[in-house]
C-alpha atoms as a PDB file:
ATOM      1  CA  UNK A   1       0.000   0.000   0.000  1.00  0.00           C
ATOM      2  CA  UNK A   2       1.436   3.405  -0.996  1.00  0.00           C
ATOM      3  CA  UNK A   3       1.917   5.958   1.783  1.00  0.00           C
ATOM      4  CA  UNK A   4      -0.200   9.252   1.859  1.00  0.00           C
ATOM      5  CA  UNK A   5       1.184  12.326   1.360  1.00  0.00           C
ATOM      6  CA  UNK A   6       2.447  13.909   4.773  1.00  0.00           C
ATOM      7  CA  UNK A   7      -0.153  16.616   4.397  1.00  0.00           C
ATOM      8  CA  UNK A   8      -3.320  13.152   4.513  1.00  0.00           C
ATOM      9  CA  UNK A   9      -1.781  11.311   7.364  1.00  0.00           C
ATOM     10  CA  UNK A  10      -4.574  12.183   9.874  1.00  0.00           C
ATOM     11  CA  UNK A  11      -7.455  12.595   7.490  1.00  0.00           C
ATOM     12  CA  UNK A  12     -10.000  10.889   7.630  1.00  0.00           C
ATOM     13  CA  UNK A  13     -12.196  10.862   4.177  1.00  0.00           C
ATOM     14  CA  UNK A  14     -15.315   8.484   5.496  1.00  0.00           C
ATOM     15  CA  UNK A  15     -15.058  11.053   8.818  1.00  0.00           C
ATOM     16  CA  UNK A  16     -15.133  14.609   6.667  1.00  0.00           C
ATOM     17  CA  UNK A  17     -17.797  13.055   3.894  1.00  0.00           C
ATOM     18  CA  UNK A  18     -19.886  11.952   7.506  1.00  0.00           C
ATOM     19  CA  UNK A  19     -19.383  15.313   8.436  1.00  0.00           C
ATOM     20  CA  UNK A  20     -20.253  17.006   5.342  1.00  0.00           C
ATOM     21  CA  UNK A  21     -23.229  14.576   5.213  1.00  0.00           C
ATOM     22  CA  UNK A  22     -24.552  16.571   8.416  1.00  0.00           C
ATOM     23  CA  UNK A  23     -24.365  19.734   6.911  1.00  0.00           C
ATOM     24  CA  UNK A  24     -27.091  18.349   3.878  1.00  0.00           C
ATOM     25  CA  UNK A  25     -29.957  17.888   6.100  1.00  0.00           C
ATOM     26  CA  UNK A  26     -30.617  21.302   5.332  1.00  0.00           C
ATOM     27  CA  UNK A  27     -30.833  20.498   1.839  1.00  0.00           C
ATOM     28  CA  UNK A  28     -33.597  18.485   2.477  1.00  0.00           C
ATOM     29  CA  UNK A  29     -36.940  20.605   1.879  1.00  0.00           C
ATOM     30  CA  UNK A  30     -34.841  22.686  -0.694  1.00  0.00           C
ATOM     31  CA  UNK A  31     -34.109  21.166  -3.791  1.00  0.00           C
ATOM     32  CA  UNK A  32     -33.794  24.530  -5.653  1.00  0.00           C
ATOM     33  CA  UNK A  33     -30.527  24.923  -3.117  1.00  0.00           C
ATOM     34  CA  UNK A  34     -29.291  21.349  -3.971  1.00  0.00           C
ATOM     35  CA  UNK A  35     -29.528  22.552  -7.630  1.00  0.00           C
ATOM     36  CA  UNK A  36     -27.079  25.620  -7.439  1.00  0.00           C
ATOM     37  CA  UNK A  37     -24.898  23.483  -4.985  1.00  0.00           C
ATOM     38  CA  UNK A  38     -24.638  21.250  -8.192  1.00  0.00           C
ATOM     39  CA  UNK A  39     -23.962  23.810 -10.447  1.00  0.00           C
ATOM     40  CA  UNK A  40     -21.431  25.241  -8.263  1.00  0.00           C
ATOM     41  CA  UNK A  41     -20.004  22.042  -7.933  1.00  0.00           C
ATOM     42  CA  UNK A  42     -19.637  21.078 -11.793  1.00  0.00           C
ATOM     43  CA  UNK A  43     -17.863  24.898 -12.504  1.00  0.00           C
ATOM     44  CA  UNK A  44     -15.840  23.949  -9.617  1.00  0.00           C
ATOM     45  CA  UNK A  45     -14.751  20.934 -11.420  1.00  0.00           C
ATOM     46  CA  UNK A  46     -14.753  22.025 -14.680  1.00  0.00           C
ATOM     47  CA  UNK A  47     -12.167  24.665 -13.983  1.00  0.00           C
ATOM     48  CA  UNK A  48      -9.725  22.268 -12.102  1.00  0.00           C
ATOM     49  CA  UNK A  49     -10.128  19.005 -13.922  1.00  0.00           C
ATOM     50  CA  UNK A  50      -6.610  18.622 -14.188  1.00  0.00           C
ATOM     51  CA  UNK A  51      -6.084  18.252 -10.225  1.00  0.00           C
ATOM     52  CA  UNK A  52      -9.378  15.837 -10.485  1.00  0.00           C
ATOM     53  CA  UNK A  53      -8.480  13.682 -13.004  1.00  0.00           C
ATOM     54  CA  UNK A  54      -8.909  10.270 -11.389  1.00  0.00           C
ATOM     55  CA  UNK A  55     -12.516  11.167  -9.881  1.00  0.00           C
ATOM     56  CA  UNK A  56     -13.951  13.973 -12.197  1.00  0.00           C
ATOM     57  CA  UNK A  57     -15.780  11.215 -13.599  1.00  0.00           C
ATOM     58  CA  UNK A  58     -17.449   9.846 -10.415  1.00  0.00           C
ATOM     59  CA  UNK A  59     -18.167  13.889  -8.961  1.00  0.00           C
ATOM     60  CA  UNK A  60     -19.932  14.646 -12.224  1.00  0.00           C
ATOM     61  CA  UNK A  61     -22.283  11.380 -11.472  1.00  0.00           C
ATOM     62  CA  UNK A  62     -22.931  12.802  -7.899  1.00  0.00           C
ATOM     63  CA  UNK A  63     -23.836  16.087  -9.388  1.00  0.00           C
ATOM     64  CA  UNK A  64     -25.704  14.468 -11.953  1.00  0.00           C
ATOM     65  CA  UNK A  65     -28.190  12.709  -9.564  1.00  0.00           C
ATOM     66  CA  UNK A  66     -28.352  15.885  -7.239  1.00  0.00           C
ATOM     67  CA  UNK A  67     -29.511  18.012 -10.273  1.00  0.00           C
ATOM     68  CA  UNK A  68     -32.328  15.039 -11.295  1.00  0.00           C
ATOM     69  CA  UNK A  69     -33.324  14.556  -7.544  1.00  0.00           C
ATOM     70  CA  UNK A  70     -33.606  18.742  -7.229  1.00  0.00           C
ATOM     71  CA  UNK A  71     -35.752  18.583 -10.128  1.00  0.00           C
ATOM     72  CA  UNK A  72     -37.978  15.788  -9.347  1.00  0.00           C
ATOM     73  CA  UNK A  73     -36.872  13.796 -12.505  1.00  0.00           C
ATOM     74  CA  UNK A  74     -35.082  11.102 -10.479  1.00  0.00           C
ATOM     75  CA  UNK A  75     -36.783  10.466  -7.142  1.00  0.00           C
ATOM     76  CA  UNK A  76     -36.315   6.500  -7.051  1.00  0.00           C
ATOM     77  CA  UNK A  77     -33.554   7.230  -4.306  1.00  0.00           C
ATOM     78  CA  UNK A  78     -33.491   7.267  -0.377  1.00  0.00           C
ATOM     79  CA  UNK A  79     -32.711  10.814   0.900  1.00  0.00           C
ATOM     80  CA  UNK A  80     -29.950   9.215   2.635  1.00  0.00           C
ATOM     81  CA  UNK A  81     -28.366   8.151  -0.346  1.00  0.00           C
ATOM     82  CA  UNK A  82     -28.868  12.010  -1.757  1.00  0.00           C
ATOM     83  CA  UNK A  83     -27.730  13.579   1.580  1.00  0.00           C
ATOM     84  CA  UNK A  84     -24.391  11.292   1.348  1.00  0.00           C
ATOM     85  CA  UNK A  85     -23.696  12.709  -2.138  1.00  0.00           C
ATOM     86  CA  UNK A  86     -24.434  16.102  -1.189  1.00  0.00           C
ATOM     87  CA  UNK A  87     -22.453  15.720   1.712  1.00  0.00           C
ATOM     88  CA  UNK A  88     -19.622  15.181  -0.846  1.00  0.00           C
ATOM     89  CA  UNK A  89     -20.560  17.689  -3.271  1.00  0.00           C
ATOM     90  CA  UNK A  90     -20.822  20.189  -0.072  1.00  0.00           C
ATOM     91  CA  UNK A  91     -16.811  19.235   0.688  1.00  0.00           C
ATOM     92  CA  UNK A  92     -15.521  19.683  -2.405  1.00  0.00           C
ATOM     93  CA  UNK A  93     -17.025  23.416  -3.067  1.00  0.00           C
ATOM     94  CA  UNK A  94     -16.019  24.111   0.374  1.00  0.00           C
ATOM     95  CA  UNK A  95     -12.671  25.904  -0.477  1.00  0.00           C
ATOM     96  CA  UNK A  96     -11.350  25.896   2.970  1.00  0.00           C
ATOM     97  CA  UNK A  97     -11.645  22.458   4.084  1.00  0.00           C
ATOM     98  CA  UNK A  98      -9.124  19.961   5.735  1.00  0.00           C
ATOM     99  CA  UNK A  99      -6.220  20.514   2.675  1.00  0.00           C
ATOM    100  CA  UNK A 100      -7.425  23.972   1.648  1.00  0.00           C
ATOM    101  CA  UNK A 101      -8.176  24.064  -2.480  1.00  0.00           C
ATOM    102  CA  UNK A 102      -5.618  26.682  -2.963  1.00  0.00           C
ATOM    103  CA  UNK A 103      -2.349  24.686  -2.041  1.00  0.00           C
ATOM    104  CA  UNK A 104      -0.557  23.559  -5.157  1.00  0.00           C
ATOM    105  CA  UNK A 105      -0.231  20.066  -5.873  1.00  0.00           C
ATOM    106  CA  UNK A 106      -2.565  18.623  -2.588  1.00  0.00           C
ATOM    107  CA  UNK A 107      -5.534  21.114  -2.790  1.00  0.00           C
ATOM    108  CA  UNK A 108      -7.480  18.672  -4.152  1.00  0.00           C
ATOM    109  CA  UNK A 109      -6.561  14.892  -2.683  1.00  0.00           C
ATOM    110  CA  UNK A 110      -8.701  15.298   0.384  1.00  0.00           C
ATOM    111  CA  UNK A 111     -11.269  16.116  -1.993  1.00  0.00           C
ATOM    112  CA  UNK A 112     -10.904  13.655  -3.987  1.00  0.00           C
ATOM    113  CA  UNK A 113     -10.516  11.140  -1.324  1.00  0.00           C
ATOM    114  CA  UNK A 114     -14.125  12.131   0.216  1.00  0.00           C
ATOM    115  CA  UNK A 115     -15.826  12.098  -3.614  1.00  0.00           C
ATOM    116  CA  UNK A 116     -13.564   8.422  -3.351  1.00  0.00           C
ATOM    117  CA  UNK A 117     -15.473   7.108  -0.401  1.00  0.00           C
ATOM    118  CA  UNK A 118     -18.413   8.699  -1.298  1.00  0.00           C
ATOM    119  CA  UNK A 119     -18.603   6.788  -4.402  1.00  0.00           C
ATOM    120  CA  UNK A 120     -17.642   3.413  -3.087  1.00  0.00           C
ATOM    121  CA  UNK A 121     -20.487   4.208  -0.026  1.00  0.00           C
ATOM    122  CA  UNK A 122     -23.362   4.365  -2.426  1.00  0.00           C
ATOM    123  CA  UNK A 123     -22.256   2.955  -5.599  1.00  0.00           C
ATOM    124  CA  UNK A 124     -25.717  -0.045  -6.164  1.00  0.00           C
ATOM    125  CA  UNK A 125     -27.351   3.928  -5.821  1.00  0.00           C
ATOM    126  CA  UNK A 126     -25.091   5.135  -8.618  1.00  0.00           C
ATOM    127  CA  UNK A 127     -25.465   2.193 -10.737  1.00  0.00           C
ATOM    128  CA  UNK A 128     -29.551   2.288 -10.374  1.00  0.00           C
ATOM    129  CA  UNK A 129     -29.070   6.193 -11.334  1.00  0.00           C
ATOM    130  CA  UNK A 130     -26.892   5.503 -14.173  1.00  0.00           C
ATOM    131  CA  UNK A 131     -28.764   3.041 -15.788  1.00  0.00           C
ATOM    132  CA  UNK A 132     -31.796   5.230 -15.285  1.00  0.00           C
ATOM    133  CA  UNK A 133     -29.723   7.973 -17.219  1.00  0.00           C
ATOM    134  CA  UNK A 134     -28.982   5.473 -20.113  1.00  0.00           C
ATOM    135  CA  UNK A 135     -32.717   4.663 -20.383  1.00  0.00           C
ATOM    136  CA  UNK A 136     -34.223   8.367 -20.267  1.00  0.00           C
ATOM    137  CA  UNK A 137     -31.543   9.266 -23.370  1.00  0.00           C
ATOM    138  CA  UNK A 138     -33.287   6.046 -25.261  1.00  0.00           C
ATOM    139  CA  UNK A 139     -36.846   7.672 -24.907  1.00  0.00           C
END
């Protein structure tokens, strides 16, 4: 197993995307807000992809399924399962949070490490949600 960068030695991902999970309870009775959290989140991304690379692929699915749940299109999902990825999505737009975004070169592995366990926490969810995806773009 490959050591962590001296900056990750006492983070915890599953303990800041817990955390963060928290924080999207208030999320709940507002989808609207869930919506511009989402689009926040995929500028966010968009403008450092680079530093993202190995899970830009997996955020953009958790932003995804926020933007269907806030707009009722995709409801066949606990709210637990939505306040996990929000909990995420809530992390990484946080710019100040355990590795702060602006740091060169480890910004982004905390974040990337919570969107990581995030992921892995409710991926059957993901699947469901993708495959849902697939069959909306065939109708």
């Amino acid at each position: 197993m490959s050591e962590q960068p001296e900056d990750l030695k006492d983070f915890d991902a599953k303990d800041q995307a817990d955390q963060a999970t928290k924080v999207a309870r208030d999320y709940r009775n507002a989808p609207e807000r869930a919506m511009q959290l989402a689009v926040e989140a995929a500028k966010k991304a968009k403008r450092n992809k680079g530093s993202l690379r190995k899970v830009v692929s997996d955020l953009a699915t958790l932003v995804r399924l926020v933007r269907a749940w806030g707009a009722s299109e995709y409801r066949d999902v606990p709210w637990k399962t939505i306040a996990i990825a929000l909990g995420a999505i809530i992390y990484f737009v946080n710019p100040f949070d355990a590795i702060p975004d602006f740091i060169p070169g480890v910004g982004y592995l905390d974040d990337a490490l919570v969107v990581g366990v995030t992921v892995k926490s409710i991926k059957t969810a993901l699947d469901a949600f993708k495959i849902w995806e697939t069959k909306q773009k065939q109708d």
